[in-house]
N, C-alpha and C. Protein backbone atom coordinates (compact mmCIF):
# COMPACT_ATOMS: atom_id res chain seq x y z
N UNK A 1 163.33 201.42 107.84
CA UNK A 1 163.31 199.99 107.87
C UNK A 1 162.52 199.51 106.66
N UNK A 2 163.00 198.49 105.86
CA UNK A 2 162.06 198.20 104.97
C UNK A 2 161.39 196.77 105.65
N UNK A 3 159.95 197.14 104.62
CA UNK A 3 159.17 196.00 104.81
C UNK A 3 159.03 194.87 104.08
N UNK A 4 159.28 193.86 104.40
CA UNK A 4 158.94 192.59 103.57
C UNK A 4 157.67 193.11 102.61
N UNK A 5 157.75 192.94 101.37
CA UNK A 5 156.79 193.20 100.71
C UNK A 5 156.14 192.24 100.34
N UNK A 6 156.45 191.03 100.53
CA UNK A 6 155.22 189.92 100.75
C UNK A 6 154.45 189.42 102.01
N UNK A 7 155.37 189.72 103.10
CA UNK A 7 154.77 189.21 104.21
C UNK A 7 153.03 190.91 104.39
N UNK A 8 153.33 191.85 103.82
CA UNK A 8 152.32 193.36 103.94
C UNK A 8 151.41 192.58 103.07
N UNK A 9 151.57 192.10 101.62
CA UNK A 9 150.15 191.73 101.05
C UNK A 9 150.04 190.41 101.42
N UNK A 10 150.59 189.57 102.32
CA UNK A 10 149.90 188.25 102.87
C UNK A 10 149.21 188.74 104.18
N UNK A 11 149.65 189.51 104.34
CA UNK A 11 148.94 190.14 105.65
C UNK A 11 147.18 190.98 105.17
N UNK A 12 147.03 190.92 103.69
CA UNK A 12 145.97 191.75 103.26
C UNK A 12 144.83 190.92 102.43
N UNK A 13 145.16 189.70 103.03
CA UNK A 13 144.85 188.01 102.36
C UNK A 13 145.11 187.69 101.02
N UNK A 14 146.21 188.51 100.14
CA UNK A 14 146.67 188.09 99.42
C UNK A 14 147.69 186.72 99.37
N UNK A 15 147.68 185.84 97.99
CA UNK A 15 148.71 184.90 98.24
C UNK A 15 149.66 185.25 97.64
N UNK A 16 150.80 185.27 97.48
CA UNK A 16 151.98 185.70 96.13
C UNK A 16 152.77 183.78 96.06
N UNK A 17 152.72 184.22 94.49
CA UNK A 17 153.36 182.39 94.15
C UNK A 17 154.63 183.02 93.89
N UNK A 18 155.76 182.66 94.23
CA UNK A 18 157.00 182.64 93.38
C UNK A 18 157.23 182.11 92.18
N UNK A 19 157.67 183.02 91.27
CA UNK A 19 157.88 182.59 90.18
C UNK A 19 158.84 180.94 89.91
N UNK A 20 158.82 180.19 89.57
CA UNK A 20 159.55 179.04 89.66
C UNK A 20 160.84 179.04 88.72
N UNK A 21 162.10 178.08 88.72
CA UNK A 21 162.86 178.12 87.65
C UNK A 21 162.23 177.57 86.60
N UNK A 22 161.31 177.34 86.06
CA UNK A 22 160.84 176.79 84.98
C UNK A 22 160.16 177.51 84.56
N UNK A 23 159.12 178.27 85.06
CA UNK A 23 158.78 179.80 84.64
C UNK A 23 159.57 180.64 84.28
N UNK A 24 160.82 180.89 84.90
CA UNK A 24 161.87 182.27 84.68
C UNK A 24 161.95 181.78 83.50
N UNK A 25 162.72 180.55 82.91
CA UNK A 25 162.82 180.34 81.64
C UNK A 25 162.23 180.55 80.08
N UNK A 26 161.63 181.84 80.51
CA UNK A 26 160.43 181.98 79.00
C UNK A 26 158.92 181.11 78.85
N UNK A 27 158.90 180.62 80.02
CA UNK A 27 157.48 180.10 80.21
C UNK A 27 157.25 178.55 79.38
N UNK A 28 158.34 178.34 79.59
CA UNK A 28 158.70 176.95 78.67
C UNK A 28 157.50 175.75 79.50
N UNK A 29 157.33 175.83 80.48
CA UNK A 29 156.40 175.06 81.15
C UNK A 29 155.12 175.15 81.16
N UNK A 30 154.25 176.41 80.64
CA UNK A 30 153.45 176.69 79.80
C UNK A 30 153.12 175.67 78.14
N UNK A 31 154.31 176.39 77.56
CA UNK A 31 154.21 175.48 75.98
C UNK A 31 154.66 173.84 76.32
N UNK A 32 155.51 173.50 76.89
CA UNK A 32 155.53 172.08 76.91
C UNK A 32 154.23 170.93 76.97
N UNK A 33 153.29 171.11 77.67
CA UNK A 33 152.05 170.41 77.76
C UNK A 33 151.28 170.35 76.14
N UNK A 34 151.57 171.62 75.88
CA UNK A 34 150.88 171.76 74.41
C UNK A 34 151.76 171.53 73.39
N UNK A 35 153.04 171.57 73.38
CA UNK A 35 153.78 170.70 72.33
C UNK A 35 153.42 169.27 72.61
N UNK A 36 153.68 168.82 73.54
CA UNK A 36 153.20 167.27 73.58
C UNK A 36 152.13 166.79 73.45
N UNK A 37 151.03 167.40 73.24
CA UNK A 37 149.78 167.05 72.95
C UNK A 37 149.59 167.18 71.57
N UNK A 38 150.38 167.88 71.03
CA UNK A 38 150.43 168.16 69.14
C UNK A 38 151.01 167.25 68.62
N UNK A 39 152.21 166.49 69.23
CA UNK A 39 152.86 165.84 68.97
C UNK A 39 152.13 164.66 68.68
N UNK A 40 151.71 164.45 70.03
CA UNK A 40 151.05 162.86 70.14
C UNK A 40 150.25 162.64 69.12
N UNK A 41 148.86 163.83 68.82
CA UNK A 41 148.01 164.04 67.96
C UNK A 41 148.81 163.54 66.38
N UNK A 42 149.67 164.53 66.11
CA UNK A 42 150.43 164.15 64.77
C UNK A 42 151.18 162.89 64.53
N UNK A 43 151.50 162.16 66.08
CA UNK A 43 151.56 160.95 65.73
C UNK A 43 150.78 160.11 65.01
N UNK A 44 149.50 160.02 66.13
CA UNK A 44 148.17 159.21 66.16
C UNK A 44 147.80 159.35 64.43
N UNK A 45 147.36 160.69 64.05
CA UNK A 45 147.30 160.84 62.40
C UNK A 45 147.98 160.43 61.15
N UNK A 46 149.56 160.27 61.62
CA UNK A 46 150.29 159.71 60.67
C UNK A 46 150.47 158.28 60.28
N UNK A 47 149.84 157.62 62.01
CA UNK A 47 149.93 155.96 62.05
C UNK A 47 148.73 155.97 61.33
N UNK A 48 147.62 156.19 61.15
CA UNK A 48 146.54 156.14 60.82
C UNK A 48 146.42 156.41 59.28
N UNK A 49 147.02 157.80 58.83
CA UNK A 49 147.30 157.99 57.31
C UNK A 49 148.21 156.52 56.64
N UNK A 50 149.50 156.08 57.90
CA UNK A 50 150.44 155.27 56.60
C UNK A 50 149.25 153.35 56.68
N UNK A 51 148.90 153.49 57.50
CA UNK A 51 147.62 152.19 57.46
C UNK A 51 146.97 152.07 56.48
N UNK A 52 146.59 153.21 56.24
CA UNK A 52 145.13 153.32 55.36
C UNK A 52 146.67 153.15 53.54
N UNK A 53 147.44 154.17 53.76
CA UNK A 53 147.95 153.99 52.52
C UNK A 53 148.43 152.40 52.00
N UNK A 54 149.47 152.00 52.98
CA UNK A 54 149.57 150.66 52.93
C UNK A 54 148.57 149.58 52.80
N UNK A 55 147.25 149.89 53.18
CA UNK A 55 146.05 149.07 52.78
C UNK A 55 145.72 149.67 51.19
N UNK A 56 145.81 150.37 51.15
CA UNK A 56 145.30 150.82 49.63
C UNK A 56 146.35 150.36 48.65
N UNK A 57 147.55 150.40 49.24
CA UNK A 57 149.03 149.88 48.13
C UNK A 57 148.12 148.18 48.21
N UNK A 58 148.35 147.24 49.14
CA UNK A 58 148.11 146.16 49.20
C UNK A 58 147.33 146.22 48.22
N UNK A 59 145.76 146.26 48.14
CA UNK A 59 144.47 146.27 47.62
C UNK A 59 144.83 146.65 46.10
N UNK A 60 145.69 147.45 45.99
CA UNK A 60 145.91 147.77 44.10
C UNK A 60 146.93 146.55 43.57
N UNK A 61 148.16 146.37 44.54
CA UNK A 61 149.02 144.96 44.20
C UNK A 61 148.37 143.68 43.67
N UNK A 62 147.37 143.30 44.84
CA UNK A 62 146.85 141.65 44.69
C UNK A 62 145.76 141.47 44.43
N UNK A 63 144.51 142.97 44.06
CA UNK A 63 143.12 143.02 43.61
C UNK A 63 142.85 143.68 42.04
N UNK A 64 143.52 144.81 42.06
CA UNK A 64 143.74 145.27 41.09
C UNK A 64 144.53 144.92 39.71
N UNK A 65 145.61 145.20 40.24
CA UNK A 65 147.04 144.88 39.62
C UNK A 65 147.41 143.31 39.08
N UNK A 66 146.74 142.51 40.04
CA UNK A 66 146.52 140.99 39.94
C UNK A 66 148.12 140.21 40.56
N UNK A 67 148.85 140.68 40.91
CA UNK A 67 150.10 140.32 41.48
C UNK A 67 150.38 138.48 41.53
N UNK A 68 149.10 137.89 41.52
CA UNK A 68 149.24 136.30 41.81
C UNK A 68 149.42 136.07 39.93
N UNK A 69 149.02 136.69 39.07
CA UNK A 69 149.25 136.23 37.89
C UNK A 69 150.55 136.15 37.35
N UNK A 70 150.96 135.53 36.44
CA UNK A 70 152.20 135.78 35.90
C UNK A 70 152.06 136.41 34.16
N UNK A 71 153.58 136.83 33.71
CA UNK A 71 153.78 137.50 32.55
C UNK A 71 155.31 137.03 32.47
N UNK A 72 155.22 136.63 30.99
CA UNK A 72 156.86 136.40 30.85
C UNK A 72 157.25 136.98 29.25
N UNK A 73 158.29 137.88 29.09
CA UNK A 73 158.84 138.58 27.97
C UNK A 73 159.71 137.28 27.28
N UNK A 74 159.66 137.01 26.37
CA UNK A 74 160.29 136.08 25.44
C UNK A 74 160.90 136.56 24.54
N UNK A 75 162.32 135.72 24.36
CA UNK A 75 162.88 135.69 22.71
C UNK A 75 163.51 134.97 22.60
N UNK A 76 163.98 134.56 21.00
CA UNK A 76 164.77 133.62 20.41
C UNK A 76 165.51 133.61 19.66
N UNK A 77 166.65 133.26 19.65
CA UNK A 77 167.74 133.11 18.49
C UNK A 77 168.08 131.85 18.12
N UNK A 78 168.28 131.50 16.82
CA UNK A 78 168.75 130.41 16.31
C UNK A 78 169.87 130.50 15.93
N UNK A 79 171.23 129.60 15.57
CA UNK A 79 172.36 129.71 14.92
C UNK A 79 172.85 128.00 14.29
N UNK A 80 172.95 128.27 13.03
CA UNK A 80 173.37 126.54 12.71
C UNK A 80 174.61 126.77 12.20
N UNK A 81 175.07 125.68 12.71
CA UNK A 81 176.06 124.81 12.43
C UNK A 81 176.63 123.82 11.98
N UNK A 82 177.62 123.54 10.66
CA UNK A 82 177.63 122.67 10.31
C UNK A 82 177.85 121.35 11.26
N UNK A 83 177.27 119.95 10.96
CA UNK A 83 177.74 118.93 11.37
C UNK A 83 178.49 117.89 10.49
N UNK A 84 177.74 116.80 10.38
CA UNK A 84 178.64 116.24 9.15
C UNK A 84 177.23 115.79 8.04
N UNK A 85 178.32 115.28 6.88
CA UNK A 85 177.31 114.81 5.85
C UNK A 85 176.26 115.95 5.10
N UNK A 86 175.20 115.73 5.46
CA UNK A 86 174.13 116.57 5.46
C UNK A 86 173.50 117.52 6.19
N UNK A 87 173.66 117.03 7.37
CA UNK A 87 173.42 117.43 8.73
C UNK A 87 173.86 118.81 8.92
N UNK A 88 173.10 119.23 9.73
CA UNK A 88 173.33 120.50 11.10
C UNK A 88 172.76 120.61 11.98
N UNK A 89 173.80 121.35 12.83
CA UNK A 89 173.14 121.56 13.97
C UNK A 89 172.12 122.90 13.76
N UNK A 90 170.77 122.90 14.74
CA UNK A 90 170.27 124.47 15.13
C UNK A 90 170.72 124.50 16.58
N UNK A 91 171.19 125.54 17.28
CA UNK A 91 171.56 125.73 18.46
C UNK A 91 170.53 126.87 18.64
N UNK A 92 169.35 126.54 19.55
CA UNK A 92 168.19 127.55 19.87
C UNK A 92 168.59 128.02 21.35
N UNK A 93 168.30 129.29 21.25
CA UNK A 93 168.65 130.03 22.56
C UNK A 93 167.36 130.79 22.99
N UNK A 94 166.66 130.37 24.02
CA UNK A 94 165.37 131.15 24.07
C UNK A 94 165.43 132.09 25.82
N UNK A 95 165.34 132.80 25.33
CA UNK A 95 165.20 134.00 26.81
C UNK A 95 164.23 134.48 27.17
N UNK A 96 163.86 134.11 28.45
CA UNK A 96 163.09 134.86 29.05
C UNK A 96 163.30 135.36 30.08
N UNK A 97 162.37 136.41 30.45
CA UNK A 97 162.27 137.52 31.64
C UNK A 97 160.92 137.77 32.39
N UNK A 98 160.82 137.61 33.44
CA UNK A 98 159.82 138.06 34.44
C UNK A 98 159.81 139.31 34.78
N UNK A 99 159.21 140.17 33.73
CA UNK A 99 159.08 141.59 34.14
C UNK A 99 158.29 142.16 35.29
N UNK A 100 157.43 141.31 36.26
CA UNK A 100 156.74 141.61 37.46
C UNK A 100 158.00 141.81 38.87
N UNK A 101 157.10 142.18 39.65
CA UNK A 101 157.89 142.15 40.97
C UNK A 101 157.72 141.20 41.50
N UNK A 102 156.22 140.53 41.35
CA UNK A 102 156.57 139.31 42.12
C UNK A 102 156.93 138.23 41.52
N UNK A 103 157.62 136.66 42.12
CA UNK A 103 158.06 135.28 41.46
C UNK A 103 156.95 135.16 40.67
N UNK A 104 157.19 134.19 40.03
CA UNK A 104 156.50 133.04 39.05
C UNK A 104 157.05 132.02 38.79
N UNK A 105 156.08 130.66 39.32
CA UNK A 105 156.71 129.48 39.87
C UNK A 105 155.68 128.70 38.78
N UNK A 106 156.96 127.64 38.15
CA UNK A 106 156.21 126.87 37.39
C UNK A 106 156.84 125.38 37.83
N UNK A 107 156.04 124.13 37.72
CA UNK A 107 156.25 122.97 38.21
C UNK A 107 155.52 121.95 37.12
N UNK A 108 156.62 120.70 37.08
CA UNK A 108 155.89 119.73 35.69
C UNK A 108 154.76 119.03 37.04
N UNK A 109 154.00 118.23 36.80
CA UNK A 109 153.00 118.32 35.52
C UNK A 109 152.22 119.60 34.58
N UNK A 110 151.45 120.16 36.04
CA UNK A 110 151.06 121.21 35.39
C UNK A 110 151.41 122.18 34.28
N UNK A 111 152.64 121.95 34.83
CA UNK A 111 153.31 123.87 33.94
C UNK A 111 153.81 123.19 33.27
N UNK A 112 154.13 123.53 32.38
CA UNK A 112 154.80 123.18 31.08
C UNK A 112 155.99 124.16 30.27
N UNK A 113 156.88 123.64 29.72
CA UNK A 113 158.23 124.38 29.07
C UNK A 113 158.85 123.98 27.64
N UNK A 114 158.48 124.11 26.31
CA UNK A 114 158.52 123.10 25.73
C UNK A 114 158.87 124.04 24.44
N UNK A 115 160.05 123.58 23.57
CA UNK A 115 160.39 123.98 22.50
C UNK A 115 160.02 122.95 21.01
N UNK A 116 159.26 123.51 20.04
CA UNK A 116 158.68 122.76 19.09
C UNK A 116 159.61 123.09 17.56
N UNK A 117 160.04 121.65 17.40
CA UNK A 117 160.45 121.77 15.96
C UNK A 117 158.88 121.37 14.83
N UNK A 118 158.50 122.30 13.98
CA UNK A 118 157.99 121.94 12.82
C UNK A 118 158.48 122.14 11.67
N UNK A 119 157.89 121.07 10.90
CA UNK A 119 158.72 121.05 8.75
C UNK A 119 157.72 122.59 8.62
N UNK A 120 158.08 123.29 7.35
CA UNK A 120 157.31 124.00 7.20
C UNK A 120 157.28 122.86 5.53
N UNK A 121 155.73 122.85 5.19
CA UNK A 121 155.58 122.16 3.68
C UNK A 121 156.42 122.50 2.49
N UNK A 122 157.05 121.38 1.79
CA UNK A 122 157.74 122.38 0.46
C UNK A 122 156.96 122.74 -0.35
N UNK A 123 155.76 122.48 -0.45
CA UNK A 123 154.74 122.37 -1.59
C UNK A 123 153.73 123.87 -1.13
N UNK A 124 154.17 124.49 -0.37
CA UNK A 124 153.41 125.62 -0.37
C UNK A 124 153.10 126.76 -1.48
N UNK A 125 151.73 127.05 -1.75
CA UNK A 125 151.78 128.11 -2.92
C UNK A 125 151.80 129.53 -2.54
N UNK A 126 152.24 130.34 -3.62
CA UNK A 126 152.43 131.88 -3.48
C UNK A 126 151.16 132.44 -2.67
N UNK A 127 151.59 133.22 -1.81
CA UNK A 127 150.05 133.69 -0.78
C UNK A 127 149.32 132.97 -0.25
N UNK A 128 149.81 131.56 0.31
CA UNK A 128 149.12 130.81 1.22
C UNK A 128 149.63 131.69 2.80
N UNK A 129 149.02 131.51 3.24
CA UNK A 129 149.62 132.07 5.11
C UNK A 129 149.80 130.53 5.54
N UNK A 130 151.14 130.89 6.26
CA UNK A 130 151.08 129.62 7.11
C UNK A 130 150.75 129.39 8.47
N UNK A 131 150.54 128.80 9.28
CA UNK A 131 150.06 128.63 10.48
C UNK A 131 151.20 128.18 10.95
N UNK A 132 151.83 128.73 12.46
CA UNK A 132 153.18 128.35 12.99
C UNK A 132 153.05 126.82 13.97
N UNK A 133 151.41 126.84 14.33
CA UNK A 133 151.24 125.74 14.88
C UNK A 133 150.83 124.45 14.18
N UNK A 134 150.43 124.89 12.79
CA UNK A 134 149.80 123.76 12.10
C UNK A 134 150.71 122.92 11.04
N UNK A 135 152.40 122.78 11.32
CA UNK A 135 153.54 122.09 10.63
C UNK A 135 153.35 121.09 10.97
N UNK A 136 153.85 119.98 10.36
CA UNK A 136 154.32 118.84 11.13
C UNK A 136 155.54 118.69 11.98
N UNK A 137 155.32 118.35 13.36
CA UNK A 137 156.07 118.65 14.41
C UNK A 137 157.52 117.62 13.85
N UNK A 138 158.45 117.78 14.04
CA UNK A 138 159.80 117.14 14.02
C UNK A 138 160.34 116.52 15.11
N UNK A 139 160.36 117.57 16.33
CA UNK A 139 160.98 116.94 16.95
C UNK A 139 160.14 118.21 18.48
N UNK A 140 160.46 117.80 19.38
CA UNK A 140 159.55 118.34 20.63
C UNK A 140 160.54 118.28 21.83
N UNK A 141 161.18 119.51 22.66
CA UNK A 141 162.22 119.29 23.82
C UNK A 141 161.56 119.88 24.90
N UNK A 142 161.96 119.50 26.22
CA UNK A 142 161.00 119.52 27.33
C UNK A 142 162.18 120.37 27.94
N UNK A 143 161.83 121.75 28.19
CA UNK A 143 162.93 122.77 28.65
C UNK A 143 162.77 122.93 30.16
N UNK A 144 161.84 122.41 30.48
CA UNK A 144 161.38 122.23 32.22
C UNK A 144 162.17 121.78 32.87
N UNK A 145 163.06 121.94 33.87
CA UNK A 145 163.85 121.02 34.74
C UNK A 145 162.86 120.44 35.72
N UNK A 146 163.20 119.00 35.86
CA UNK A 146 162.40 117.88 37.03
C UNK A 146 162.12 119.14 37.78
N UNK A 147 162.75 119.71 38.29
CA UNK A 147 162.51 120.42 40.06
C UNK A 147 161.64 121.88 39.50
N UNK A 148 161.10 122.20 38.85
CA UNK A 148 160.52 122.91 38.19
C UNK A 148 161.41 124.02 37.95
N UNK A 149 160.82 125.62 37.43
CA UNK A 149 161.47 126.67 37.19
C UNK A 149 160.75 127.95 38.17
N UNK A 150 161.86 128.32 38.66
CA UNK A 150 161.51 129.93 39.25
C UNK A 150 161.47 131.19 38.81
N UNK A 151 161.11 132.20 38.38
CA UNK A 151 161.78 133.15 37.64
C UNK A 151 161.16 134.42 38.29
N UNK A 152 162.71 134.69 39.05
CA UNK A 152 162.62 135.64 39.99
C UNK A 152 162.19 137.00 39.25
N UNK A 153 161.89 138.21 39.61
CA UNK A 153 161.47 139.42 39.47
C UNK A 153 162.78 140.43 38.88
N UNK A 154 162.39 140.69 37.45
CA UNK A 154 163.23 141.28 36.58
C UNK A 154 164.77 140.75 36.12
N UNK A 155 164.51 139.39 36.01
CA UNK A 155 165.98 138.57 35.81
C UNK A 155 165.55 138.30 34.76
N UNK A 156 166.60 137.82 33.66
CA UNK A 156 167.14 137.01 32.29
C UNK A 156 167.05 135.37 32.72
N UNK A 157 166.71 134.71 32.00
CA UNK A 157 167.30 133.36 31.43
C UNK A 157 167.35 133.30 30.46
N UNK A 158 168.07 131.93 29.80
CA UNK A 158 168.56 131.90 28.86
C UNK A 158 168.68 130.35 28.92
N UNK A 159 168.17 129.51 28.23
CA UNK A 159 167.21 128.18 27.75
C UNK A 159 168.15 128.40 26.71
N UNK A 160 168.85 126.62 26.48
CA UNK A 160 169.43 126.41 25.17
C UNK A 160 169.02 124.89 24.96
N UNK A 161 168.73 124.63 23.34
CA UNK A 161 168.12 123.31 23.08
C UNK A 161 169.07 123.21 21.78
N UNK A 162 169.59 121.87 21.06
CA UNK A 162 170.32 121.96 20.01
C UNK A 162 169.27 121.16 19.35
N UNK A 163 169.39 120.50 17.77
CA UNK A 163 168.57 119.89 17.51
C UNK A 163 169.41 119.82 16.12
N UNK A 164 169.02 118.67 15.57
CA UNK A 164 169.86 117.60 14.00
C UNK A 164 168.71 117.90 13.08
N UNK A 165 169.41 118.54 11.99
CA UNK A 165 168.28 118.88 11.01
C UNK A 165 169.31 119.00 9.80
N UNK A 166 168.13 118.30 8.74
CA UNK A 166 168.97 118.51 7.50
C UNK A 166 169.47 119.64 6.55
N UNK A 167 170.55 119.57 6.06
CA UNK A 167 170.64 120.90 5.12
C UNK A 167 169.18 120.94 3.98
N UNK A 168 169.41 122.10 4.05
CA UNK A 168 168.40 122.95 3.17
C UNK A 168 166.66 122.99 3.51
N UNK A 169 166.32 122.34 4.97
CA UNK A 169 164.80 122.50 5.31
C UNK A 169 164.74 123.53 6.19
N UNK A 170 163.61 124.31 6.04
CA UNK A 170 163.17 125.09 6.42
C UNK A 170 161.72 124.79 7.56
N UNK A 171 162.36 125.12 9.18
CA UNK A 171 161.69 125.13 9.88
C UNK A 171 161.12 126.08 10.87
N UNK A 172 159.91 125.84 11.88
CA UNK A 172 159.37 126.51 12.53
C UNK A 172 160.01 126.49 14.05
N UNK A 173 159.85 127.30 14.99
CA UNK A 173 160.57 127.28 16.34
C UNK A 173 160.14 127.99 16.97
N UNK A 174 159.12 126.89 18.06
CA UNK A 174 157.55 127.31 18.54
C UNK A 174 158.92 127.17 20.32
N UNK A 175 158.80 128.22 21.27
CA UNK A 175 159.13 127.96 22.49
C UNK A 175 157.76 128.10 23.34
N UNK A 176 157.66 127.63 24.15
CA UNK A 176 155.75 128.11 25.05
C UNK A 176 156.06 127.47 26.36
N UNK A 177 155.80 128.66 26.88
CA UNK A 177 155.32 128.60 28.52
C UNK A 177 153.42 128.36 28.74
N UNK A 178 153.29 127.12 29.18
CA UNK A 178 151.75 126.78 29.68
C UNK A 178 151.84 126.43 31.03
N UNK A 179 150.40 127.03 31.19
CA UNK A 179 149.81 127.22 32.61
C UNK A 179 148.30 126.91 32.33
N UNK A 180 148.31 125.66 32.52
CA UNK A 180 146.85 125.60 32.36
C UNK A 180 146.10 125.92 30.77
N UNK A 181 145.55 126.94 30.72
CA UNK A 181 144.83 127.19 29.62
C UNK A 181 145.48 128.42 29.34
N UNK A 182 145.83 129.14 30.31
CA UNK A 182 147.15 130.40 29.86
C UNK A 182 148.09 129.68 28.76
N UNK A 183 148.58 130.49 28.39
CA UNK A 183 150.39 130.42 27.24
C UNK A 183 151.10 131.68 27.27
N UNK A 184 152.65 131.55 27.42
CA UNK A 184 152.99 132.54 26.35
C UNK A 184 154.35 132.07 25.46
N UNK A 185 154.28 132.55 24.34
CA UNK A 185 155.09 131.60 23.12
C UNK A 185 155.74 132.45 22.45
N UNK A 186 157.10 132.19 21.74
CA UNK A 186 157.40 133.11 20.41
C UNK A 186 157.75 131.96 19.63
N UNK A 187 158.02 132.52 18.38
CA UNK A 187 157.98 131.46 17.29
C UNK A 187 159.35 132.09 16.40
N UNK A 188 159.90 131.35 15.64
CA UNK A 188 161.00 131.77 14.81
C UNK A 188 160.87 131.04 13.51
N UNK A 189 161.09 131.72 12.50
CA UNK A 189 161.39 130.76 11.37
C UNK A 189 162.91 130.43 10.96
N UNK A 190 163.49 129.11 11.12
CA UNK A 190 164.41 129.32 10.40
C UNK A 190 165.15 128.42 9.09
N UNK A 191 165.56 128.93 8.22
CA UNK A 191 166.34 127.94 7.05
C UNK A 191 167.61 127.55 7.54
N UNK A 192 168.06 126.06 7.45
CA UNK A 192 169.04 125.69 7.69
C UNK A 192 169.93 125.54 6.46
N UNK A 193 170.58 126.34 6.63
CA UNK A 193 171.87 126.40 5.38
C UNK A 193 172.66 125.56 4.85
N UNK A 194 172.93 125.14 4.01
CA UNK A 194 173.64 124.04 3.31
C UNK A 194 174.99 124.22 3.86
């Protein structure tokens, strides 16, 4: 006759546990408690690492980096054209670009947009330097629209001003972005062709 071989060692005050289906399985119920506790952990660390990084990105953007300032890349082309009589046209094309990521918002009064005609002197002597701001102004165009200007993050514009000038003078072509006591400007020289 055989004997129950658990009921002989419960009889010897032993307990016997049955192995469970979750035990038979490679002891998966063992490691589960401790995968999930690694887990959580490597959560908790990673929310904590991308915080701190994202505070440190912030802090270099708008402390460092200066992100509230602006910068604008400029240029200019001129092209004339005959008109009548004496006359021509200059057809000025001035471009700029907001090489930042963030906007830069300009608004009249404050801000300012302004393309400058000056005479350059005929009476100038050999090896004088001239000063691009110190001509006599001709004529002055306000490139600002009423509703001010936006200039989104890594875009082109392209500003066109015409202007009546006589054959054969030679002028200056001051464009300037002001902000206050900031600027930024390029200048062109050009001869208008007979």
């Amino acid at each position: 006759m055989l004997l129950d071989k658990s009921a002989t060692i419960a009889a010897m005050g032993f307990q016997i546990k049955r192995p469970t289906k979750i035990q038979q399985r490679n002891n998966t119920h063992v490691l589960w408690p401790t995968f999930a506790a690694v887990t959580d952990l490597m959560l908790k660390w990673s929310s904590i690492a991308a915080i701190l990084v994202g505070g440190g990105w912030a802090f270099y953007r708008f402390v460092l980096a200066g992100s509230d300032d602006w910068t604008i890349n400029m240029a200019m082309t001129a092209d004339v054209i005959p008109y009548y009589d004496n006359l021509r046209l200059v057809e000025v094309h001035v471009k700029t670009k907001n090489p930042r990521d963030s906007r830069a918002s300009f608004a009249p009064p404050t801000d300012k947009y302004t393309l400058i005609v000056r005479n350059v002197p005929p009476d100038l002597k050999s090896g004088t330097a001239f000063d691009f701001e110190h001509g006599a102004p001709i004529a002055t165009v306000d490139l600002m629209p009423v509703e001010g200007y936006e200039l989104v993050p890594n875009a082109e514009f392209d500003d066109m001003a015409v202007v009546v000038l006589p054959a054969g003078s030679i002028v200056t072509l001051s464009a300037v972005w002001r902000r206050g006591d900031d600027y930024v400007s390029v200048e062109k020289l050009v001869k208008v062709e007979p």
